[in-house]
Protein backbone atom coordinates (compact mmCIF):
# COMPACT_ATOMS: atom_id res chain seq x y z
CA UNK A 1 22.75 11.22 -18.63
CA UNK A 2 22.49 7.83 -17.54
CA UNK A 3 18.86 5.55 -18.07
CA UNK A 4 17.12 2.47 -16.42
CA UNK A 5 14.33 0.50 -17.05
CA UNK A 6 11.53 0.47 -14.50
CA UNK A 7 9.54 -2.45 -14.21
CA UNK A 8 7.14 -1.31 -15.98
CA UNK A 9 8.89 -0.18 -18.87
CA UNK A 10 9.08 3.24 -17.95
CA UNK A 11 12.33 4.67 -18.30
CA UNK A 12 13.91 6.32 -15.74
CA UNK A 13 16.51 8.79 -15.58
CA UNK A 14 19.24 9.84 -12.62
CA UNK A 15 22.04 12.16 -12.48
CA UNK A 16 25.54 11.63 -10.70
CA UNK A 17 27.53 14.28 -9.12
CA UNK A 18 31.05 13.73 -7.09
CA UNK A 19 33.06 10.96 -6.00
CA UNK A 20 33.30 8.33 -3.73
CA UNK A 21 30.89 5.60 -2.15
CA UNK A 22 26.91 6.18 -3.37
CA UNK A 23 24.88 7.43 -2.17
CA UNK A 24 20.90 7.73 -3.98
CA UNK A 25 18.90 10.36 -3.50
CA UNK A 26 15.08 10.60 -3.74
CA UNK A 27 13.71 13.84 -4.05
CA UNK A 28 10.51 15.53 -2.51
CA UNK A 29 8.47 18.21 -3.95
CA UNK A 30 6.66 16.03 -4.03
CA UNK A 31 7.25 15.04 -7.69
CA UNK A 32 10.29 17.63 -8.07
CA UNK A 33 12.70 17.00 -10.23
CA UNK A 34 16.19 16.12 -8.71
CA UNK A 35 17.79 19.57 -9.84
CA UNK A 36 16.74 21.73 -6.79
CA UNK A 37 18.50 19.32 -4.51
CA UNK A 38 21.81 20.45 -6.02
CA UNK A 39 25.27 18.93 -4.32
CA UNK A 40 23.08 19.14 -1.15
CA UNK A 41 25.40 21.60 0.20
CA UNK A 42 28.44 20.01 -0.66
CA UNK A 43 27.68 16.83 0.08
CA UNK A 44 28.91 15.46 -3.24
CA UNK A 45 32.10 16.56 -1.99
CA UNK A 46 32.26 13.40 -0.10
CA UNK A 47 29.98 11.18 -1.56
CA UNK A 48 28.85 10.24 -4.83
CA UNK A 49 25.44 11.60 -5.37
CA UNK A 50 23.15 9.22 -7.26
CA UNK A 51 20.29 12.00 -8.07
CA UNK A 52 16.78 9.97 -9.43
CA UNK A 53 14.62 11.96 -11.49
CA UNK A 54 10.87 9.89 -10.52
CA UNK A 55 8.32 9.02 -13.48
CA UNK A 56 7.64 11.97 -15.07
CA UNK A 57 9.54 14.50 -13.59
CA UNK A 58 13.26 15.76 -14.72
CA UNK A 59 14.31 13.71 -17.33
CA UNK A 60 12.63 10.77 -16.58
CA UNK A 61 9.88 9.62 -19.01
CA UNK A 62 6.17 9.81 -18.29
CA UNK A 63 4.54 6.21 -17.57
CA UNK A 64 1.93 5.00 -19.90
CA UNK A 65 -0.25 4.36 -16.82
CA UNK A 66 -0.46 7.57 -14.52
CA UNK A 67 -1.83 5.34 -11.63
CA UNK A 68 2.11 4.32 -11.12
CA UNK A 69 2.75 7.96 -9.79
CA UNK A 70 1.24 6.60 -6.47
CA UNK A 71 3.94 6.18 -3.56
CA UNK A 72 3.96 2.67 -3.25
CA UNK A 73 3.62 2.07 -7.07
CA UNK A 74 7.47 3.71 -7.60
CA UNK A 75 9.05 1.36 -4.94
CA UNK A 76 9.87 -0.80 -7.51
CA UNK A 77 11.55 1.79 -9.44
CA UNK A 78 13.70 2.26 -6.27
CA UNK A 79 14.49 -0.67 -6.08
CA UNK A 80 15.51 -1.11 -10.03
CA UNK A 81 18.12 1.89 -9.71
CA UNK A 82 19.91 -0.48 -6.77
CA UNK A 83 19.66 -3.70 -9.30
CA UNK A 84 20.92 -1.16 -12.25
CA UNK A 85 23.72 0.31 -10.08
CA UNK A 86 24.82 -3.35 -9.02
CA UNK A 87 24.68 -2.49 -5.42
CA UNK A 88 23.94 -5.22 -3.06
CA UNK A 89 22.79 -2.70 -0.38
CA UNK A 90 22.80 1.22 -0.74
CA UNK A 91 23.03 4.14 1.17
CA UNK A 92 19.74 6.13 0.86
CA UNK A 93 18.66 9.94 1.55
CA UNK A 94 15.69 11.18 1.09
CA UNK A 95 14.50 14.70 1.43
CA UNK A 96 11.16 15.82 2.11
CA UNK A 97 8.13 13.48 0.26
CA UNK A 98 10.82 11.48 -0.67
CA UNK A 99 10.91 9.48 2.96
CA UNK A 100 7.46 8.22 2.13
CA UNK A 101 8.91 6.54 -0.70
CA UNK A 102 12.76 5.89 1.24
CA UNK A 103 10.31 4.36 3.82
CA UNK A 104 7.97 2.31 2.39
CA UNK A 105 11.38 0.79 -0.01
CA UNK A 106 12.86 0.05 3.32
CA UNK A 107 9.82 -2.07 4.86
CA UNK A 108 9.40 -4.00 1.53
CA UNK A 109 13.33 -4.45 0.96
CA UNK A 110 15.21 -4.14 4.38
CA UNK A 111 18.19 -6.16 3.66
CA UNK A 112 18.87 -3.96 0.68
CA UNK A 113 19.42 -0.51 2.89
CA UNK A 114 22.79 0.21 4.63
CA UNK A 115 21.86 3.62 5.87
CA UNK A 116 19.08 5.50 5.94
CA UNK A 117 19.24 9.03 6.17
CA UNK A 118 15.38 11.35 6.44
CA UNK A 119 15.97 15.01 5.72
CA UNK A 120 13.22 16.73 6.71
CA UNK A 121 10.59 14.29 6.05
CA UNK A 122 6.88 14.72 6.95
CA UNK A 123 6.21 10.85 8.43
CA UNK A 124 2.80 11.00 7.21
CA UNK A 125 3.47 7.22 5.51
CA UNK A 126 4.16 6.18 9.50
CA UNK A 127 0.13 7.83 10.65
CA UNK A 128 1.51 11.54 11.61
CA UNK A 129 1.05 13.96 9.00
CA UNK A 130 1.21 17.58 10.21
CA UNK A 131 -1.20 19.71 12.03
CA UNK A 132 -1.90 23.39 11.78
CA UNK A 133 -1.02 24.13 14.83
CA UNK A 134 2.54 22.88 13.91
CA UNK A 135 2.88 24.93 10.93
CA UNK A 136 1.60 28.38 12.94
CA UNK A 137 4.26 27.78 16.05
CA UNK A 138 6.89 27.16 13.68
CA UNK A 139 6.03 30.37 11.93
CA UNK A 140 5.37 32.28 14.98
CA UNK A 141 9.44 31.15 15.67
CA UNK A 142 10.06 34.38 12.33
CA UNK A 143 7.84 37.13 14.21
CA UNK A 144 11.14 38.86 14.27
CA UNK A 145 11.93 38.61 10.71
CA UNK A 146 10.45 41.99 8.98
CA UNK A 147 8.22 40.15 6.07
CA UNK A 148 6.74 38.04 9.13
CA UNK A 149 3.28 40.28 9.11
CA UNK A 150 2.40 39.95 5.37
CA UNK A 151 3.68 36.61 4.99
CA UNK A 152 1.38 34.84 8.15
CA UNK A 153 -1.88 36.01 6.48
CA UNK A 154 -1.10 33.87 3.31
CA UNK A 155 -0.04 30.90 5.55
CA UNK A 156 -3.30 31.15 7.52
CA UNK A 157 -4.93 30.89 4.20
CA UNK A 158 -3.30 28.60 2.75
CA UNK A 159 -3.93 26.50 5.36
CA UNK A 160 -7.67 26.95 5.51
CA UNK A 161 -7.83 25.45 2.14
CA UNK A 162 -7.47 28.29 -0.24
CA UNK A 163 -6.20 27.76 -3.51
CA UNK A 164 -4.07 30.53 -4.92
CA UNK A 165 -2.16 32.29 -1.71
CA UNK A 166 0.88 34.78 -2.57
CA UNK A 167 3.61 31.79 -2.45
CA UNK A 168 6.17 34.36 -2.65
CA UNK A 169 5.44 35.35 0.89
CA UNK A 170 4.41 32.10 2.03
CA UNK A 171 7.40 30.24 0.79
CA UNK A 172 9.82 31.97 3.38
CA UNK A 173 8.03 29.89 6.52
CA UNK A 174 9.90 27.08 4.67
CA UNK A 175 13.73 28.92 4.66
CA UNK A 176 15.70 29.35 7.48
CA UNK A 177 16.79 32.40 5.47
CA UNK A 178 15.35 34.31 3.01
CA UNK A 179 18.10 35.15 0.64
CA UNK A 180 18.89 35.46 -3.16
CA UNK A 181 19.52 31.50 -2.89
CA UNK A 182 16.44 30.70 -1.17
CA UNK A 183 14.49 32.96 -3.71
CA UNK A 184 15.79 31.28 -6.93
CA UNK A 185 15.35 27.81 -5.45
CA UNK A 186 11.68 28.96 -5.11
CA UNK A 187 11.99 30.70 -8.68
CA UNK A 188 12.57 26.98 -9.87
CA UNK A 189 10.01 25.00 -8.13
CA UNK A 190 6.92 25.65 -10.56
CA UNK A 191 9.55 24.25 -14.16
CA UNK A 192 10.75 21.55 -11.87
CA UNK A 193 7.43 19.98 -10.41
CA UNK A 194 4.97 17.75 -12.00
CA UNK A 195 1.69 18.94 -10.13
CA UNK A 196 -0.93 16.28 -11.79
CA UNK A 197 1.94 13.71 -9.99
CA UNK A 198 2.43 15.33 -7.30
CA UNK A 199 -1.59 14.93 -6.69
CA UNK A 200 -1.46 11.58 -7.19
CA UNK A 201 1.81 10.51 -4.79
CA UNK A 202 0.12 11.26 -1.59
CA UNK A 203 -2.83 8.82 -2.55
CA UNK A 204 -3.98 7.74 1.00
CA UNK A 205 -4.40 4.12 -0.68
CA UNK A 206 -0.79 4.05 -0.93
CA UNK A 207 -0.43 4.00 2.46
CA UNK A 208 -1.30 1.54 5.66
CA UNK A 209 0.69 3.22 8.62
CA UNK A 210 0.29 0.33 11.08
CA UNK A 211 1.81 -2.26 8.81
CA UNK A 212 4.26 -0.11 7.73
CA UNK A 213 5.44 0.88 11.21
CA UNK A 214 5.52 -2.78 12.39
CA UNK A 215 7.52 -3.68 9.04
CA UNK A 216 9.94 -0.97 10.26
CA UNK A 217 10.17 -1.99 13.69
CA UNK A 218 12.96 -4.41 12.95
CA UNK A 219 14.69 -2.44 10.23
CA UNK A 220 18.31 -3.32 10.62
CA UNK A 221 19.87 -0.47 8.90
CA UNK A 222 20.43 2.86 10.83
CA UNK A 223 18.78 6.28 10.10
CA UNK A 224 18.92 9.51 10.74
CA UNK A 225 16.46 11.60 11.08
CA UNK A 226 17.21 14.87 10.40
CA UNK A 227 14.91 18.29 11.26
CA UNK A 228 15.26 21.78 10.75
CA UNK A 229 14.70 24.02 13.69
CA UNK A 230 12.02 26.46 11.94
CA UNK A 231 10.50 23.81 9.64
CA UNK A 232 6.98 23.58 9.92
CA UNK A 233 6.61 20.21 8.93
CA UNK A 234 7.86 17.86 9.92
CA UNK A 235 8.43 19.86 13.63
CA UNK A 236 11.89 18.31 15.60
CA UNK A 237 9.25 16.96 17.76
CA UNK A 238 7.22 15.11 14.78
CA UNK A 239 10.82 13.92 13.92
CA UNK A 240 11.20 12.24 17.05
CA UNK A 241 8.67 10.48 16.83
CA UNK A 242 9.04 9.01 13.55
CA UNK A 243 12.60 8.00 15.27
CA UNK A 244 10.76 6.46 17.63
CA UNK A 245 9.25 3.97 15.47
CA UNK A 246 12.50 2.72 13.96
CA UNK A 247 14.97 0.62 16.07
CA UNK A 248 18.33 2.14 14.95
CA UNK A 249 17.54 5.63 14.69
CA UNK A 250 19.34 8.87 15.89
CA UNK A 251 17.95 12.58 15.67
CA UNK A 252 19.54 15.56 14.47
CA UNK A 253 17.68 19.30 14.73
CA UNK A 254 19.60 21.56 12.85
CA UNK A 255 19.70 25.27 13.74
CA UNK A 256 18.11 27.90 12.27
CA UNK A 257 17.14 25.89 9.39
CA UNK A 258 13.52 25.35 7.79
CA UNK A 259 12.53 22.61 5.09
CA UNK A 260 15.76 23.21 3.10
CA UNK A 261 18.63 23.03 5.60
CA UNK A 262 21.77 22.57 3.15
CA UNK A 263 20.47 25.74 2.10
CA UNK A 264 20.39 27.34 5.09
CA UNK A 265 23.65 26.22 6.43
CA UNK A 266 25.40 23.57 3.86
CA UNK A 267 28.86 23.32 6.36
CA UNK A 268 26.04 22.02 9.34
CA UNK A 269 23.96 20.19 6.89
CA UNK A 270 27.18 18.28 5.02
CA UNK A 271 29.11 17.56 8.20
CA UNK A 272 26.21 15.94 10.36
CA UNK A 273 25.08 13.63 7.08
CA UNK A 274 29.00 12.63 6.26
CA UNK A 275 29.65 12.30 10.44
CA UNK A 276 26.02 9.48 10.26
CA UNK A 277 27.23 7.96 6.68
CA UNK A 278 30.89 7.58 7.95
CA UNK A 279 29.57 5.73 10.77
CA UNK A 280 29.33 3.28 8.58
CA UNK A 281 32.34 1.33 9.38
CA UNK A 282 32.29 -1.80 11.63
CA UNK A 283 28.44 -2.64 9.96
CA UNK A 284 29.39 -4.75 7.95
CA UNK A 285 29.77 -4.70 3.77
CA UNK A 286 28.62 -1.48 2.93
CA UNK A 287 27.38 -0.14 -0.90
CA UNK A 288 30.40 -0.92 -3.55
CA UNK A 289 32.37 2.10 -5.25
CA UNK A 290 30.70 3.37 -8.58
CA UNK A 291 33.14 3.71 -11.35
């Protein structure tokens, strides 16, 4: 298992899976280990997957100073991997939480990104974190499916605030389908998370939308921004938005898919990423071949 240094000392741990060009990976959860992200459907099939563990979560070691597990504070860890892998610009995805950190690496570092590519990421960083509403008309999109009437009451809830809803039931509003894979990728989630992190990431200090979206404004590196047609958060429309705000940005709403889509459908999922990534060509030097 390879190691890096953070900045801070902190050492930091990521995991590589397949072959070919890199491409790193920052995980959601937030503060999830890397594990649940798999080959991202196959993906590693194609690319080399560069899997980081954050501070304190996977194998990655705890910082002395839990203040770091802010958003903005682990930029600089981002940006370490990239120095560590001797890349003199990567190729990026981020799933989930993980574009708040993909996005705010981007603004501070923009000549160090060659693509960009947002799976299913809430742009709350960017000023538009998700509503209610959003969540309940994505969910009203299952009505059909026969769990919907036991599952809605614990969404409701949770939504109001409450602390301890069924997550067994609510967790399907977040699959496209509810199968044995999307149950033991739920099974998982409590081993794999660090919650007193995962508190701390969404800090609202780390985060100053209107600079952020001006910094972003002239990011030169494409991005895609990809949805899933059920997910709750972020909606396809909340997606293009946050496109909207970036100047070389494409959507992609994948069907039938919720917050997991290489899950849901991995052929979909792998082919749109490797069709955006292989777009590469004709942009110039892109990230150099790990050995």
């Amino acid at each position: 298992m390879p190691t890096f240094t953070a900045p801070d000392g902190t050492e930091l741990a990521y995991h590589l899976r397949g072959e070919g060009d890199p491409l790193v990976v920052l995980p959601g959860g937030p503060m999830r280990a890397s594990r649940y992200l798999g080959d991202l459907g196959g993906l590693a099939a194609h690319r080399r997957l560069v899997l980081l563990d954050l501070r304190g979560t996977g194998d990655s070691a705890a910082p002395a100073d839990p203040a770091t597990y802010r958003c903005d504070r682990q930029v600089e860890d981002v940006e370490a991997l990239r120095v560590h892998l001797g890349l003199e610009r990567m190729d990026v995805l981020a799933h989930s939480a993980g574009g708040s950190l993909a996005l705010l690496h981007a603004a501070r570092h923009p000549d160090r990104v060659a693509r960009l590519v947002l799976v299913t990421v809430i742009p709350r960083a960017l000023g538009r974190p998700p509503t209610a509403e959003e969540r309940l008309a994505a969910a009203r999109l299952r009505a059909h499916e026969p769990w919907f009437a036991t599952a809605l009451p614990e969404l409701e809830a949770w939504l109001a605030g409450e602390d301890d809803p069924d997550w067994n039931r609510l967790a399907r509003f977040f699959h496209g389908r509810w199968d044995d894979t999307a149950r033991a990728h739920e099974a998982a989630a409590e081993e794999e998370s660090n919650d007193e992190a995962a508190g701390l990431f969404h800090d609202p200090a780390a985060f100053d939308p209107p600079a952020l979206r001006a910094a972003l404004s002239s990011l030169p590196a494409p991005v895609l921004v990809l949805a899933g047609e059920l997910d709750g958060a972020p909606r396809p429309e909340a997606a293009r938005w946050a496109a909207g705000v970036l100047p070389c940005a494409e959507v992609a709403v994948q069907p039938g898919a919720g917050h997991y889509p290489w899950l849901d459908d991995p052929e979909w999922f792998t082919g749109r990423t490797v069709s955006f990534l292989d777009g590469a060509t004709g942009r110039g030097p892109g990230p150099a071949r790990l050995d």
